[in-house]
PDB file of N, CA and C in Angstrom:
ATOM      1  N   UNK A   1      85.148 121.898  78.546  1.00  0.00           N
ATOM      2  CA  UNK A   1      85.378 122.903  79.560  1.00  0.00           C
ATOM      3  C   UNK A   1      86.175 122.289  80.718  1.00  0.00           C
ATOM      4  N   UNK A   2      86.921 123.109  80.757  1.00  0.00           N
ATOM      5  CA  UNK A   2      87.903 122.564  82.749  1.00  0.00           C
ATOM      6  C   UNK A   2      86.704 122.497  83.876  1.00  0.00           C
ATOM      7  N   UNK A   3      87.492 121.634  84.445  1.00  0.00           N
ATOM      8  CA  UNK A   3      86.921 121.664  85.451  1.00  0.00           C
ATOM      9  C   UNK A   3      87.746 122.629  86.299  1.00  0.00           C
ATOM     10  N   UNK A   4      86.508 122.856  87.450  1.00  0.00           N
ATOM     11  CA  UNK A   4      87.513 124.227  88.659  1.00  0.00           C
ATOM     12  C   UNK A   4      87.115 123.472  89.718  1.00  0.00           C
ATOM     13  N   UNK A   5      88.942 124.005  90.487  1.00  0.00           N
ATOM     14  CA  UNK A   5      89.200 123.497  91.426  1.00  0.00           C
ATOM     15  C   UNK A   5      89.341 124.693  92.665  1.00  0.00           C
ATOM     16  N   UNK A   6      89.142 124.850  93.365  1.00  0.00           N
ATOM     17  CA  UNK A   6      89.789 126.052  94.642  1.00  0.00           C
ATOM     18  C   UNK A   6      90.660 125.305  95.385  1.00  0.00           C
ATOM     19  N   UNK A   7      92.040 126.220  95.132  1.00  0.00           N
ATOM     20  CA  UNK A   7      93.276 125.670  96.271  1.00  0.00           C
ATOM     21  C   UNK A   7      92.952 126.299  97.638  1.00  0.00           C
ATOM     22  N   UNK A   8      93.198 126.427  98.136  1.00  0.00           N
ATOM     23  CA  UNK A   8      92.896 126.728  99.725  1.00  0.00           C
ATOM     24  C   UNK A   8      94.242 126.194 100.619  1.00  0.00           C
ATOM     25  N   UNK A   9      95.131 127.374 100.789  1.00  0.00           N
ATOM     26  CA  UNK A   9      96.297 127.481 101.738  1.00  0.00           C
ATOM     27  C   UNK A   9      97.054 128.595 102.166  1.00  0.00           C
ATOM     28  N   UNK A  10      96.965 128.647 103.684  1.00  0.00           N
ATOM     29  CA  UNK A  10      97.751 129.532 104.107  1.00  0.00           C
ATOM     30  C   UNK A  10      99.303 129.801 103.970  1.00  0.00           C
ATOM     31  N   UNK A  11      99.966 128.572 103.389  1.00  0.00           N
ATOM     32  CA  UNK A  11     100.990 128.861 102.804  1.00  0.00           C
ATOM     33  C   UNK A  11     101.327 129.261 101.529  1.00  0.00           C
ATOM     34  N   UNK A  12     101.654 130.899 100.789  1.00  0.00           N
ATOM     35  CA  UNK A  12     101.607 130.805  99.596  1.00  0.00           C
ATOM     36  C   UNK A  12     102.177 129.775  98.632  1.00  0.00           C
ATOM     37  N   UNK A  13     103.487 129.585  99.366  1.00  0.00           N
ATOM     38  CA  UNK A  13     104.294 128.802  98.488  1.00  0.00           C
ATOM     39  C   UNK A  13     103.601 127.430  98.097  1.00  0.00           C
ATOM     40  N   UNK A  14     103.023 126.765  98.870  1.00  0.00           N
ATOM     41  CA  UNK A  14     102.795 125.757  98.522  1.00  0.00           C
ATOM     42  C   UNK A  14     101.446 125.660  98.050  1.00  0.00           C
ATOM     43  N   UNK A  15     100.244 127.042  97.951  1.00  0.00           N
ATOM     44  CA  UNK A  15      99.239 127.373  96.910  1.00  0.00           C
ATOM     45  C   UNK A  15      99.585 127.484  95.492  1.00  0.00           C
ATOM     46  N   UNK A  16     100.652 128.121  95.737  1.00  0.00           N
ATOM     47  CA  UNK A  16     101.166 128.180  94.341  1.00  0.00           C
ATOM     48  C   UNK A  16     102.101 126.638  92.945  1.00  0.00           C
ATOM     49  N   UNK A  17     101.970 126.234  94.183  1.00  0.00           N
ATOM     50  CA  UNK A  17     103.105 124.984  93.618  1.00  0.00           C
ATOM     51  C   UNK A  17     101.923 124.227  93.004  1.00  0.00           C
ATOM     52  N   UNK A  18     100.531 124.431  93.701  1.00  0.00           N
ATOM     53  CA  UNK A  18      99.453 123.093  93.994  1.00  0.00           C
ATOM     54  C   UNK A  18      98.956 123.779  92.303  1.00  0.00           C
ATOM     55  N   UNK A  19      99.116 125.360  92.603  1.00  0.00           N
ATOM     56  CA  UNK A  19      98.026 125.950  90.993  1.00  0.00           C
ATOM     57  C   UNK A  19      99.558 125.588  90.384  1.00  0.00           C
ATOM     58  N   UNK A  20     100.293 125.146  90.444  1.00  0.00           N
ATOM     59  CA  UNK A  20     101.082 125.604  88.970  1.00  0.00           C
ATOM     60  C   UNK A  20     101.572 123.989  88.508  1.00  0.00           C
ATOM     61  N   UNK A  21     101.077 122.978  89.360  1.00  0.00           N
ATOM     62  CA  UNK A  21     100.757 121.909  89.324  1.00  0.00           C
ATOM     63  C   UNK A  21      99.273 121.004  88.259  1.00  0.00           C
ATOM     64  N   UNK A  22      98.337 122.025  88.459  1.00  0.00           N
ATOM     65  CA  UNK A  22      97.471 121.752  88.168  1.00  0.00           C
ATOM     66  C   UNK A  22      96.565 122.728  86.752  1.00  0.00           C
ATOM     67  N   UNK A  23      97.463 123.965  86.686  1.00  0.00           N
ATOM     68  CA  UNK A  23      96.862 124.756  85.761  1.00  0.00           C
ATOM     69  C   UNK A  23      96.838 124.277  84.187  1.00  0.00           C
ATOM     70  N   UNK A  24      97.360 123.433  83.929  1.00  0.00           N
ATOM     71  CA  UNK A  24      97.284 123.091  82.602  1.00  0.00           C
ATOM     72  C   UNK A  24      96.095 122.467  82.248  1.00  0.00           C
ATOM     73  N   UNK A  25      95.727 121.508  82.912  1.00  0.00           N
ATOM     74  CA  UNK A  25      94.249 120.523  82.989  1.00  0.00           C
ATOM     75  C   UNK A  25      93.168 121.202  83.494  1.00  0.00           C
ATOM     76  N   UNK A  26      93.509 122.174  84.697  1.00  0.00           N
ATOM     77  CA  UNK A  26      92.025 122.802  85.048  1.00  0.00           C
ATOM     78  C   UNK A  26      92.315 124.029  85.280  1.00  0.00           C
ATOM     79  N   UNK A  27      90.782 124.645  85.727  1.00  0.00           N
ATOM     80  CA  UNK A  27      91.046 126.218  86.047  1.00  0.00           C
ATOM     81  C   UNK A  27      91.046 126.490  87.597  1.00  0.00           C
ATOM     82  N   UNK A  28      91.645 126.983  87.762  1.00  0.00           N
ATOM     83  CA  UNK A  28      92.130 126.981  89.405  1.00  0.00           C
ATOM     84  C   UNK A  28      92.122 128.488  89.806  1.00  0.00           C
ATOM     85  N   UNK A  29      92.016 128.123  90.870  1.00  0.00           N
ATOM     86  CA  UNK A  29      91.328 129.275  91.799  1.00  0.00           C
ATOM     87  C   UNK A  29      92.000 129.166  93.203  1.00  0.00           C
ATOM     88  N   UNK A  30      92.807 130.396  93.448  1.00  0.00           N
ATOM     89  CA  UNK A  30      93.754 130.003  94.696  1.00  0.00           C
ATOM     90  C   UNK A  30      93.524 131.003  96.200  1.00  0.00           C
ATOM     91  N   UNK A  31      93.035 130.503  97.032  1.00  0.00           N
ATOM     92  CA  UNK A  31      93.049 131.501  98.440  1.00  0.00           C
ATOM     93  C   UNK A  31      94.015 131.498  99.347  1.00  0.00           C
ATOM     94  N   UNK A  32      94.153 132.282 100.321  1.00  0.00           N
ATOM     95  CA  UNK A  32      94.760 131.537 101.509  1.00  0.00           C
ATOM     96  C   UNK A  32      94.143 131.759 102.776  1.00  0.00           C
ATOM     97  N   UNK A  33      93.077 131.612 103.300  1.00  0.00           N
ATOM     98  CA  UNK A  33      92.268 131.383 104.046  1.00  0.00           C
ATOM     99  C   UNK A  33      91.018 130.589 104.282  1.00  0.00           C
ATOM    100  N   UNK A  34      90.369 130.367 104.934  1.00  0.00           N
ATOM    101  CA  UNK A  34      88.873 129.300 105.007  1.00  0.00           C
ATOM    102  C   UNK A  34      88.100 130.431 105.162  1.00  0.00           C
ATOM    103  N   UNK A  35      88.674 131.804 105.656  1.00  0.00           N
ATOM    104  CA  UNK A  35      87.221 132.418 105.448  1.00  0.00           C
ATOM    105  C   UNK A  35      86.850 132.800 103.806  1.00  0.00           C
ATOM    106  N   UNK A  36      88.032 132.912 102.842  1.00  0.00           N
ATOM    107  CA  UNK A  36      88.526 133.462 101.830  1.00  0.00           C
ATOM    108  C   UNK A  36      87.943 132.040 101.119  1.00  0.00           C
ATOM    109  N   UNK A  37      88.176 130.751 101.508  1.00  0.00           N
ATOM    110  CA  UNK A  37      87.975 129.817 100.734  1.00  0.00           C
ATOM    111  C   UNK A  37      85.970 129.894 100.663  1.00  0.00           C
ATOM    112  N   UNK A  38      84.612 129.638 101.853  1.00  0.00           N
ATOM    113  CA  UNK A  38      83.776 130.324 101.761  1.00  0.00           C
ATOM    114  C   UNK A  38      83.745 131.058 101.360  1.00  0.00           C
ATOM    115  N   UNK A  39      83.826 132.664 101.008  1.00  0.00           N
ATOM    116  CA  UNK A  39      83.232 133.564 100.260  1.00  0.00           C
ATOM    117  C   UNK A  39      83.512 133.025  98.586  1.00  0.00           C
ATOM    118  N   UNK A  40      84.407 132.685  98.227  1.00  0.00           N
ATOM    119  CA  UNK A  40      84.879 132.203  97.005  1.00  0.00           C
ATOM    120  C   UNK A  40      84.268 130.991  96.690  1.00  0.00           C
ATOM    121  N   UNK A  41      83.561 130.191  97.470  1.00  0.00           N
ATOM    122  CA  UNK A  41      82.394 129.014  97.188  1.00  0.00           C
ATOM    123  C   UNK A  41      81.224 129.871  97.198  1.00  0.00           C
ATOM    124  N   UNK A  42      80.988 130.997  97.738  1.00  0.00           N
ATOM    125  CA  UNK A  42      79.705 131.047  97.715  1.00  0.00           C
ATOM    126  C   UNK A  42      79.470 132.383  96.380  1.00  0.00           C
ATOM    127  N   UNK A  43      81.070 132.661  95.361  1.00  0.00           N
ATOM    128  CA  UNK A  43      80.893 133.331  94.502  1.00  0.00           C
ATOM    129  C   UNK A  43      80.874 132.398  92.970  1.00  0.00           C
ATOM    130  N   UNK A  44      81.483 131.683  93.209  1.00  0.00           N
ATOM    131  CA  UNK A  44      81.544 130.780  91.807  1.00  0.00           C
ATOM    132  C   UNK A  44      81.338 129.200  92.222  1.00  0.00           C
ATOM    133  N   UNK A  45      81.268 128.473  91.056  1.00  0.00           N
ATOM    134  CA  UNK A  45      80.762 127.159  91.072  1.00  0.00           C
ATOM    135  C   UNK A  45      82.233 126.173  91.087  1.00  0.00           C
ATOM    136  N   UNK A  46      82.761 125.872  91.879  1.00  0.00           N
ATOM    137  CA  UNK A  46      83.784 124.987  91.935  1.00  0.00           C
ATOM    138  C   UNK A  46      83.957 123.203  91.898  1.00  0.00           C
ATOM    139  N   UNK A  47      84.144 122.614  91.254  1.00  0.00           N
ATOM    140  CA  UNK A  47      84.274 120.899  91.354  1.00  0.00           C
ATOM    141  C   UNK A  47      84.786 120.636  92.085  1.00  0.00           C
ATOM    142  N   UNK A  48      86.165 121.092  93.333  1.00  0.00           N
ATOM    143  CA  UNK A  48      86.642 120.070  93.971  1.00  0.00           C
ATOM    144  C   UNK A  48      87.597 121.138  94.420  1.00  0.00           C
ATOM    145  N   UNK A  49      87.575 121.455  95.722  1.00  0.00           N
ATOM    146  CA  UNK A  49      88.525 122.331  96.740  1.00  0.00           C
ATOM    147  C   UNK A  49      89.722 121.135  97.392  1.00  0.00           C
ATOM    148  N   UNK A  50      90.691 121.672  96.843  1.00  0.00           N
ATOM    149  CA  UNK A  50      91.577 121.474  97.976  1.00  0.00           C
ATOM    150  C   UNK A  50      91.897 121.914  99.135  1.00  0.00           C
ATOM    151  N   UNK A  51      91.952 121.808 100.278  1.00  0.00           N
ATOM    152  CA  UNK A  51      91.935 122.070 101.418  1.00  0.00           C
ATOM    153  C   UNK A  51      93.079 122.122 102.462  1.00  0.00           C
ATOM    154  N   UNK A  52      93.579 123.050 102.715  1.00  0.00           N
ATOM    155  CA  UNK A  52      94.941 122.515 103.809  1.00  0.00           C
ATOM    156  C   UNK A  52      94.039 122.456 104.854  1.00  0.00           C
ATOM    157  N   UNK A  53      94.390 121.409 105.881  1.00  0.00           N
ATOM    158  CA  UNK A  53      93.924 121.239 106.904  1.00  0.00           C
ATOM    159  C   UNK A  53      94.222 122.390 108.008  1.00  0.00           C
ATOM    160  N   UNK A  54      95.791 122.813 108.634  1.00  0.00           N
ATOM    161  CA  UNK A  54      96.254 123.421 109.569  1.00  0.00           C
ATOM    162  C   UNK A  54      95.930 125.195 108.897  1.00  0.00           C
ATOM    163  N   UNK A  55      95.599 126.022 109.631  1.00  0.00           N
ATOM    164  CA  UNK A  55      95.185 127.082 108.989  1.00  0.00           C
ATOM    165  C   UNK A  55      94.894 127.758 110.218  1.00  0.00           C
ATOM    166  N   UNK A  56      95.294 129.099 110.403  1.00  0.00           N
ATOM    167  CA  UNK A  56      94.706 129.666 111.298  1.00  0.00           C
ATOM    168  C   UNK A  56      93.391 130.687 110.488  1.00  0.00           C
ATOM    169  N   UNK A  57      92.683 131.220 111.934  1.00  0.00           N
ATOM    170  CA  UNK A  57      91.053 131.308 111.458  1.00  0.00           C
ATOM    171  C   UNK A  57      90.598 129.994 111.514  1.00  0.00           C
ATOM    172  N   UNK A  58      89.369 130.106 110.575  1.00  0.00           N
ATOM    173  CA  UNK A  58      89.036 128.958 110.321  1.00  0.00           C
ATOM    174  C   UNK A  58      90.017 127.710 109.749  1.00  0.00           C
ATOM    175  N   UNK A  59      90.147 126.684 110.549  1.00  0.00           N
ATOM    176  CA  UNK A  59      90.804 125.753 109.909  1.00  0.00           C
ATOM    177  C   UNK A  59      90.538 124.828 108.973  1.00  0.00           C
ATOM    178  N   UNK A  60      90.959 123.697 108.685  1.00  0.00           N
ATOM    179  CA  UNK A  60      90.440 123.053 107.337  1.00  0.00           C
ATOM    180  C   UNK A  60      89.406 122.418 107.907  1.00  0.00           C
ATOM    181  N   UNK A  61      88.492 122.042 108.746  1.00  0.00           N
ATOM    182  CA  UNK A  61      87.770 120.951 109.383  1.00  0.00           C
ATOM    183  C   UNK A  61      86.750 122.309 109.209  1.00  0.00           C
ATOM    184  N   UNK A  62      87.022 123.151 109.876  1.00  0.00           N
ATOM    185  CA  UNK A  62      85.830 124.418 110.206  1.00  0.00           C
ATOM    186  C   UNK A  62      85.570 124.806 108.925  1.00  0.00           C
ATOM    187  N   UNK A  63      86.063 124.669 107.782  1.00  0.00           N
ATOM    188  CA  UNK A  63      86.250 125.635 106.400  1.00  0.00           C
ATOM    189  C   UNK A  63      85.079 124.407 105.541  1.00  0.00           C
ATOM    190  N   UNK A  64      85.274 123.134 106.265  1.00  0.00           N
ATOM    191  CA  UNK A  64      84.884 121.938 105.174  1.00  0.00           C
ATOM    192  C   UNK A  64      83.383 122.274 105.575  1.00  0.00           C
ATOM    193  N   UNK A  65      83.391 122.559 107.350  1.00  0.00           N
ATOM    194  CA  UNK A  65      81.999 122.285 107.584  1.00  0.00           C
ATOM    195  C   UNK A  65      81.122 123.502 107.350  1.00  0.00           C
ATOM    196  N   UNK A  66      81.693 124.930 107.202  1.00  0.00           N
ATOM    197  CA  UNK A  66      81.169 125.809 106.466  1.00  0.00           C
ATOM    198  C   UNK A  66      80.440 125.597 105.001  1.00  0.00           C
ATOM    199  N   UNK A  67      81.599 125.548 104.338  1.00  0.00           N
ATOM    200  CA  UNK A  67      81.374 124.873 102.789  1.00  0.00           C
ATOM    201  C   UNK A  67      79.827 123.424 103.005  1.00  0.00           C
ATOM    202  N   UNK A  68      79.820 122.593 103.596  1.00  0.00           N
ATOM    203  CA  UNK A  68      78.763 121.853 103.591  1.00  0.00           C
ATOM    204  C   UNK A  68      77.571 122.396 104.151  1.00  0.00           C
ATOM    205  N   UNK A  69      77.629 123.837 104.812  1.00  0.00           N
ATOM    206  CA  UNK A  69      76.853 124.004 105.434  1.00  0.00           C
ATOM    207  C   UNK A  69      76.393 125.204 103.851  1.00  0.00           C
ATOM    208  N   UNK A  70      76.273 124.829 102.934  1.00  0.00           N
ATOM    209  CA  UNK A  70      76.171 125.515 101.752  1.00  0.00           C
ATOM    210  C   UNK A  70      75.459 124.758 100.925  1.00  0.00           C
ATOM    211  N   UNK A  71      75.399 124.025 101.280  1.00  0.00           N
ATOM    212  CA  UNK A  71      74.660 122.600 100.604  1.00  0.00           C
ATOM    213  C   UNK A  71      75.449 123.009  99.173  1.00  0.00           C
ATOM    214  N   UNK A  72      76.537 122.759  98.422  1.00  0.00           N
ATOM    215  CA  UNK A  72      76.992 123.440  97.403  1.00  0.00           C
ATOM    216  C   UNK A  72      77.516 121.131  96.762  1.00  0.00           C
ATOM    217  N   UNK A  73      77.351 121.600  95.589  1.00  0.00           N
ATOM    218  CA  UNK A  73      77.661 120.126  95.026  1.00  0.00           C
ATOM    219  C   UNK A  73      79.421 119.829  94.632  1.00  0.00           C
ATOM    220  N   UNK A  74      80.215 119.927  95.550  1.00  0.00           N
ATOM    221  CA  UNK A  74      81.739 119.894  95.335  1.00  0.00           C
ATOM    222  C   UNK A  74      82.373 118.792  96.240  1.00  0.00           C
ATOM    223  N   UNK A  75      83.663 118.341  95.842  1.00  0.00           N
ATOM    224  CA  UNK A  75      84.433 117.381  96.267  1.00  0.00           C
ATOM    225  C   UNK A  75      85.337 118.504  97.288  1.00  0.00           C
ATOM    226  N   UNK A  76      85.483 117.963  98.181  1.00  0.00           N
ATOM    227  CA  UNK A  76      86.289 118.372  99.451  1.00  0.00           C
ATOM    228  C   UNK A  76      87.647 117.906  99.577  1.00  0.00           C
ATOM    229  N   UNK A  77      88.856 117.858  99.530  1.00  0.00           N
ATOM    230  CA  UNK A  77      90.359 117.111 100.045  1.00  0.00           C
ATOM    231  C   UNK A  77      91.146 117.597 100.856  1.00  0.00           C
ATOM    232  N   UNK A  78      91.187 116.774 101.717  1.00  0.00           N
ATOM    233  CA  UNK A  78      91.766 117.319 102.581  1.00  0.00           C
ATOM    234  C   UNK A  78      93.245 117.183 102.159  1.00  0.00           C
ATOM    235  N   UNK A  79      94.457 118.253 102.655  1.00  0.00           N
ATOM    236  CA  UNK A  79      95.266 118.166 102.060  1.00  0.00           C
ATOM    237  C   UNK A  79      95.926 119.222 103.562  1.00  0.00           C
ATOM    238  N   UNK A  80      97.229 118.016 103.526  1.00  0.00           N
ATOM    239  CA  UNK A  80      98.022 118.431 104.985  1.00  0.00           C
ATOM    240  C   UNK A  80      99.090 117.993 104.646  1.00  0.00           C
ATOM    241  N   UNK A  81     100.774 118.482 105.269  1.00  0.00           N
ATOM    242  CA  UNK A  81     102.194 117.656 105.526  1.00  0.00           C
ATOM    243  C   UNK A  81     101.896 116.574 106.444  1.00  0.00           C
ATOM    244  N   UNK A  82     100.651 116.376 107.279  1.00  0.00           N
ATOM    245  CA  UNK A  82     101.027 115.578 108.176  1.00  0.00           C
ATOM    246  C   UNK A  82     100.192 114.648 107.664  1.00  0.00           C
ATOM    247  N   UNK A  83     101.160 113.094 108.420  1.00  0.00           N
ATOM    248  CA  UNK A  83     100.973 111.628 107.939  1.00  0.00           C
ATOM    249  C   UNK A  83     100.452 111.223 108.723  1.00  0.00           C
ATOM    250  N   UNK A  84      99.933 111.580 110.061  1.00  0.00           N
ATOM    251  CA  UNK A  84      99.252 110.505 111.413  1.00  0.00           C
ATOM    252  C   UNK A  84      98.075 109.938 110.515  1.00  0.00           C
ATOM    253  N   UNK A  85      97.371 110.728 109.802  1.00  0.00           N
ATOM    254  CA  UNK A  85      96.026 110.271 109.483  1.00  0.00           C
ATOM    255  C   UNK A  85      96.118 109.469 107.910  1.00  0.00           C
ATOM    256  N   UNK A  86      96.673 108.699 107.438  1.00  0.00           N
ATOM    257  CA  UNK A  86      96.930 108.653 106.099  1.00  0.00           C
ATOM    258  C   UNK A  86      95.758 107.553 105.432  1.00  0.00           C
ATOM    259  N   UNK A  87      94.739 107.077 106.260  1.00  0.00           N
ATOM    260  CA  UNK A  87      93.723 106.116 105.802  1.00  0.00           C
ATOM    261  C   UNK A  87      92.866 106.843 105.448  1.00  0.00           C
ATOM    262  N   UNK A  88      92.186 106.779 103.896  1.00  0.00           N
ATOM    263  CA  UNK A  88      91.075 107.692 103.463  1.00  0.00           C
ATOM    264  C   UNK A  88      89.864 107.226 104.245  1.00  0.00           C
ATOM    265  N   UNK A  89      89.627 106.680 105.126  1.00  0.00           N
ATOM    266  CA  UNK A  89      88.244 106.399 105.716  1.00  0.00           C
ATOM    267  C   UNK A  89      88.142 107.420 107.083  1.00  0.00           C
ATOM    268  N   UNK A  90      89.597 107.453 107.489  1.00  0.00           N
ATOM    269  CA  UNK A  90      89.266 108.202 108.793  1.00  0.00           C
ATOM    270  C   UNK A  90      88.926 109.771 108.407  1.00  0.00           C
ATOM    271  N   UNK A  91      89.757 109.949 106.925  1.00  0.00           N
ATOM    272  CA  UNK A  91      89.424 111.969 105.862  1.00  0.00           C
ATOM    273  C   UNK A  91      87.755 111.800 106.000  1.00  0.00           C
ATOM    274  N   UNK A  92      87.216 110.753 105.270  1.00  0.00           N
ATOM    275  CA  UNK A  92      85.801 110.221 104.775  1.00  0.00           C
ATOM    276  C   UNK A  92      84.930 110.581 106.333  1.00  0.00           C
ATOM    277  N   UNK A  93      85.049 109.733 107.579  1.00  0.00           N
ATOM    278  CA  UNK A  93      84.881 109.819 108.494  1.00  0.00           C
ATOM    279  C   UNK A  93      84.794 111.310 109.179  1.00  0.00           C
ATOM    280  N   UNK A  94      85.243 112.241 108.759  1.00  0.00           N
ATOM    281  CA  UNK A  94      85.634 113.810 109.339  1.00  0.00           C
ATOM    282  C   UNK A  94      84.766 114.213 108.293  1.00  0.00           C
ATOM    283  N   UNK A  95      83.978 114.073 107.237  1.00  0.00           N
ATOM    284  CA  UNK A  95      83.478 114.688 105.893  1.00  0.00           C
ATOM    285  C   UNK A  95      84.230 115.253 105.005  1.00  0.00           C
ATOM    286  N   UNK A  96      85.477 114.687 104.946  1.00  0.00           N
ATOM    287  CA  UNK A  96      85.846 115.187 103.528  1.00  0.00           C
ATOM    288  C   UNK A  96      85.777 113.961 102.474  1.00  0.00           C
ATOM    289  N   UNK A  97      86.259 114.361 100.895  1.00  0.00           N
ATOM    290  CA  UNK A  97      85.571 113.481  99.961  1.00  0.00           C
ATOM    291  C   UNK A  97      87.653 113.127  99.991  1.00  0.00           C
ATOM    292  N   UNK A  98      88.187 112.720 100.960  1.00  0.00           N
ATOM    293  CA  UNK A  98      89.684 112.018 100.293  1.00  0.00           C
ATOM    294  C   UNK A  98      90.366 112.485 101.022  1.00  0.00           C
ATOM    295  N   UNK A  99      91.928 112.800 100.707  1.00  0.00           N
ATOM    296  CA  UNK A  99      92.808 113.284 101.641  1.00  0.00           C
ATOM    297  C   UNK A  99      94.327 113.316 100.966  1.00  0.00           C
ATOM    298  N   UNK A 100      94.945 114.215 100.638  1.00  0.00           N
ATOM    299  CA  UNK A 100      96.297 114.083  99.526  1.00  0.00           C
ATOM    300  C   UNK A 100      97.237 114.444 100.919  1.00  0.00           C
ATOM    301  N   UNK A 101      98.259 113.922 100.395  1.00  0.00           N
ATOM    302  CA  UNK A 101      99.685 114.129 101.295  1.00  0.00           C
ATOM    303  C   UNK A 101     100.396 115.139 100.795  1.00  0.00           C
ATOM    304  N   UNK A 102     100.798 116.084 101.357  1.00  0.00           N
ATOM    305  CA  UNK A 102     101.901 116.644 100.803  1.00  0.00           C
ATOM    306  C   UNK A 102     103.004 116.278 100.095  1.00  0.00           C
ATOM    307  N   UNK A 103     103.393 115.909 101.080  1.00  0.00           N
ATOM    308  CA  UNK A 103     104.653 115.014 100.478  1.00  0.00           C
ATOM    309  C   UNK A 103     104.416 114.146  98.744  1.00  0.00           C
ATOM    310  N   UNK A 104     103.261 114.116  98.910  1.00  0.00           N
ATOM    311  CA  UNK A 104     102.921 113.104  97.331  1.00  0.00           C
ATOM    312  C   UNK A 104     103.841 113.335  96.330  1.00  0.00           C
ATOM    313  N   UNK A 105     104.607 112.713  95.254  1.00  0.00           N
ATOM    314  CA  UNK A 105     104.485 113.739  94.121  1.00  0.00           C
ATOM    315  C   UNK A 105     103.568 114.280  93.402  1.00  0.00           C
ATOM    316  N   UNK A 106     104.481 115.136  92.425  1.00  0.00           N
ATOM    317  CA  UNK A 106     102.645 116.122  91.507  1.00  0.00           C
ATOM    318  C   UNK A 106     101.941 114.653  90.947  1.00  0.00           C
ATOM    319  N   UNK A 107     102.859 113.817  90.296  1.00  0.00           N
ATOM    320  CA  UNK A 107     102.188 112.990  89.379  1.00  0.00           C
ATOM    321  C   UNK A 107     101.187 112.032  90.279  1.00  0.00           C
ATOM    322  N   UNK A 108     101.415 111.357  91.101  1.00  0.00           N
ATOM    323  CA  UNK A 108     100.162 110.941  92.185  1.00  0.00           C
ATOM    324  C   UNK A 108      98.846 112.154  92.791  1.00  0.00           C
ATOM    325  N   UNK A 109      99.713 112.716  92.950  1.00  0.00           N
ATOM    326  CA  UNK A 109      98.536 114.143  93.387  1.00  0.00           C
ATOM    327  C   UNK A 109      97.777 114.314  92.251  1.00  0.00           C
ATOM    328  N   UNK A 110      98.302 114.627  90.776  1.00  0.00           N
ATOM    329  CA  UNK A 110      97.404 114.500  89.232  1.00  0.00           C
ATOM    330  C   UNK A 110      96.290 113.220  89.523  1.00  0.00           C
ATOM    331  N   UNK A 111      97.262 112.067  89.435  1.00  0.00           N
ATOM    332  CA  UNK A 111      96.235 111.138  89.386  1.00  0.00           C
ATOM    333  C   UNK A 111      95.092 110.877  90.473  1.00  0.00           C
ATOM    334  N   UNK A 112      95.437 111.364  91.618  1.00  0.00           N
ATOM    335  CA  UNK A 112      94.856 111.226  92.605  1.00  0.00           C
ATOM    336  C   UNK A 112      93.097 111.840  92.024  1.00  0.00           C
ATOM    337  N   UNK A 113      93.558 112.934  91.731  1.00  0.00           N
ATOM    338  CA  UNK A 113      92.638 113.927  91.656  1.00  0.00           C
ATOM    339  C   UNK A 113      92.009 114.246  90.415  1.00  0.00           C
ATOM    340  N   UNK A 114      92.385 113.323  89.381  1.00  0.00           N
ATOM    341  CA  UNK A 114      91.499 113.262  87.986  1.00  0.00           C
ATOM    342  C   UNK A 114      90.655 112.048  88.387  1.00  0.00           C
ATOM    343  N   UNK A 115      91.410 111.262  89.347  1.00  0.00           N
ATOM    344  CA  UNK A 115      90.649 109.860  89.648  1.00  0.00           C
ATOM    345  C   UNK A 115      88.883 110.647  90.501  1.00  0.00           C
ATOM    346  N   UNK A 116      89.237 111.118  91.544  1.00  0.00           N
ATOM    347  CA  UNK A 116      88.175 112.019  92.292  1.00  0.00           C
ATOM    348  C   UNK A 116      87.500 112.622  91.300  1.00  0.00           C
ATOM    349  N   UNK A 117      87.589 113.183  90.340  1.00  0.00           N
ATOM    350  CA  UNK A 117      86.602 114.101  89.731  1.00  0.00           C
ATOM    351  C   UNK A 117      86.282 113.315  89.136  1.00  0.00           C
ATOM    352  N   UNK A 118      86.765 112.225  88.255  1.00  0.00           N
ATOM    353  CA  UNK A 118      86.176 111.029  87.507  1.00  0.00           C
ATOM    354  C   UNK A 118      85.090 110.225  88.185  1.00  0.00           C
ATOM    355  N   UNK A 119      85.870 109.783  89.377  1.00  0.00           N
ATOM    356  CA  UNK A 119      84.857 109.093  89.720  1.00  0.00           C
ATOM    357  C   UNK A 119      84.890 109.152  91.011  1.00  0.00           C
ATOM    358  N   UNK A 120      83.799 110.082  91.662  1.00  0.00           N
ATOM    359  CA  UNK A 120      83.748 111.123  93.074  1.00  0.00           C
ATOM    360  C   UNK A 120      83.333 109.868  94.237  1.00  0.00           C
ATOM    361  N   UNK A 121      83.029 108.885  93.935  1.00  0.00           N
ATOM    362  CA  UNK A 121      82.730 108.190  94.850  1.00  0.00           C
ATOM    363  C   UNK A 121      84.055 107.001  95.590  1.00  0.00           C
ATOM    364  N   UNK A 122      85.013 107.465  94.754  1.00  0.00           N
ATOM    365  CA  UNK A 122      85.926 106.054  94.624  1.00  0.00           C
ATOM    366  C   UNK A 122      86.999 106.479  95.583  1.00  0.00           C
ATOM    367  N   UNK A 123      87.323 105.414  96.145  1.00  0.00           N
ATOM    368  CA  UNK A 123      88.278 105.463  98.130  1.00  0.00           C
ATOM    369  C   UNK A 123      89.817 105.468  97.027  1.00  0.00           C
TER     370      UNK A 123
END
């Protein structure tokens, strides 16, 4: 069985790039909001949300701490264009489980993120 992921971005274009990136290996599930990303955690069982950080409404920080406030068993990533923060301890440090760059390519972003579901504990 796939694993499921929830994309989570207010930009379609780049929700769509992330599911059409990733739909072959898993089953994906795409919003564009944090309030939209909550109700959609609290309807199905998801492995590992991607997260844009910048978001109006709830933003990605407010959306993560919703979602934890769910006690729900999923991997969190934070996932932004911006580079100020690029050390996974300071993502870790804020409660998320990692942190992808935009900019990445798909094929690092793949690996990034089979690595995370493989093995959820690993920096």
């Amino acid at each position: 069985m796939k694993k499921k992921i929830l994309i989570v971005d207010d930009q379609k274009i780049c929700a769509i790039a992330l599911q059409q990136l990733l739909q072959k290996n898993y089953d994906t599930t795409m919003v564009h909001s944090g309030e939209e990303a909550v109700e959609a955690a609290k309807a199905s069982c998801f492995d590992l949300v991607l997260l844009d950080i910048s978001m109006p409404g709830l933003d990605g920080f407010q959306t993560k701490d919703q979602l934890r406030l769910l006690k729900l068993h999923l991997l969190i990533i934070a996932v932004t264009a911006r580079n100020d923060h690029t050390d996974q301890t300071y993502w870790q440090q804020q409660g998320f489980d990692g942190y992808l760059y935009k900019g990445l390519s798909g094929q690092a972003m793949l690996q990034f993120i089979e690595a995370r579901l493989t093995n959820p504990s690993k920096n």
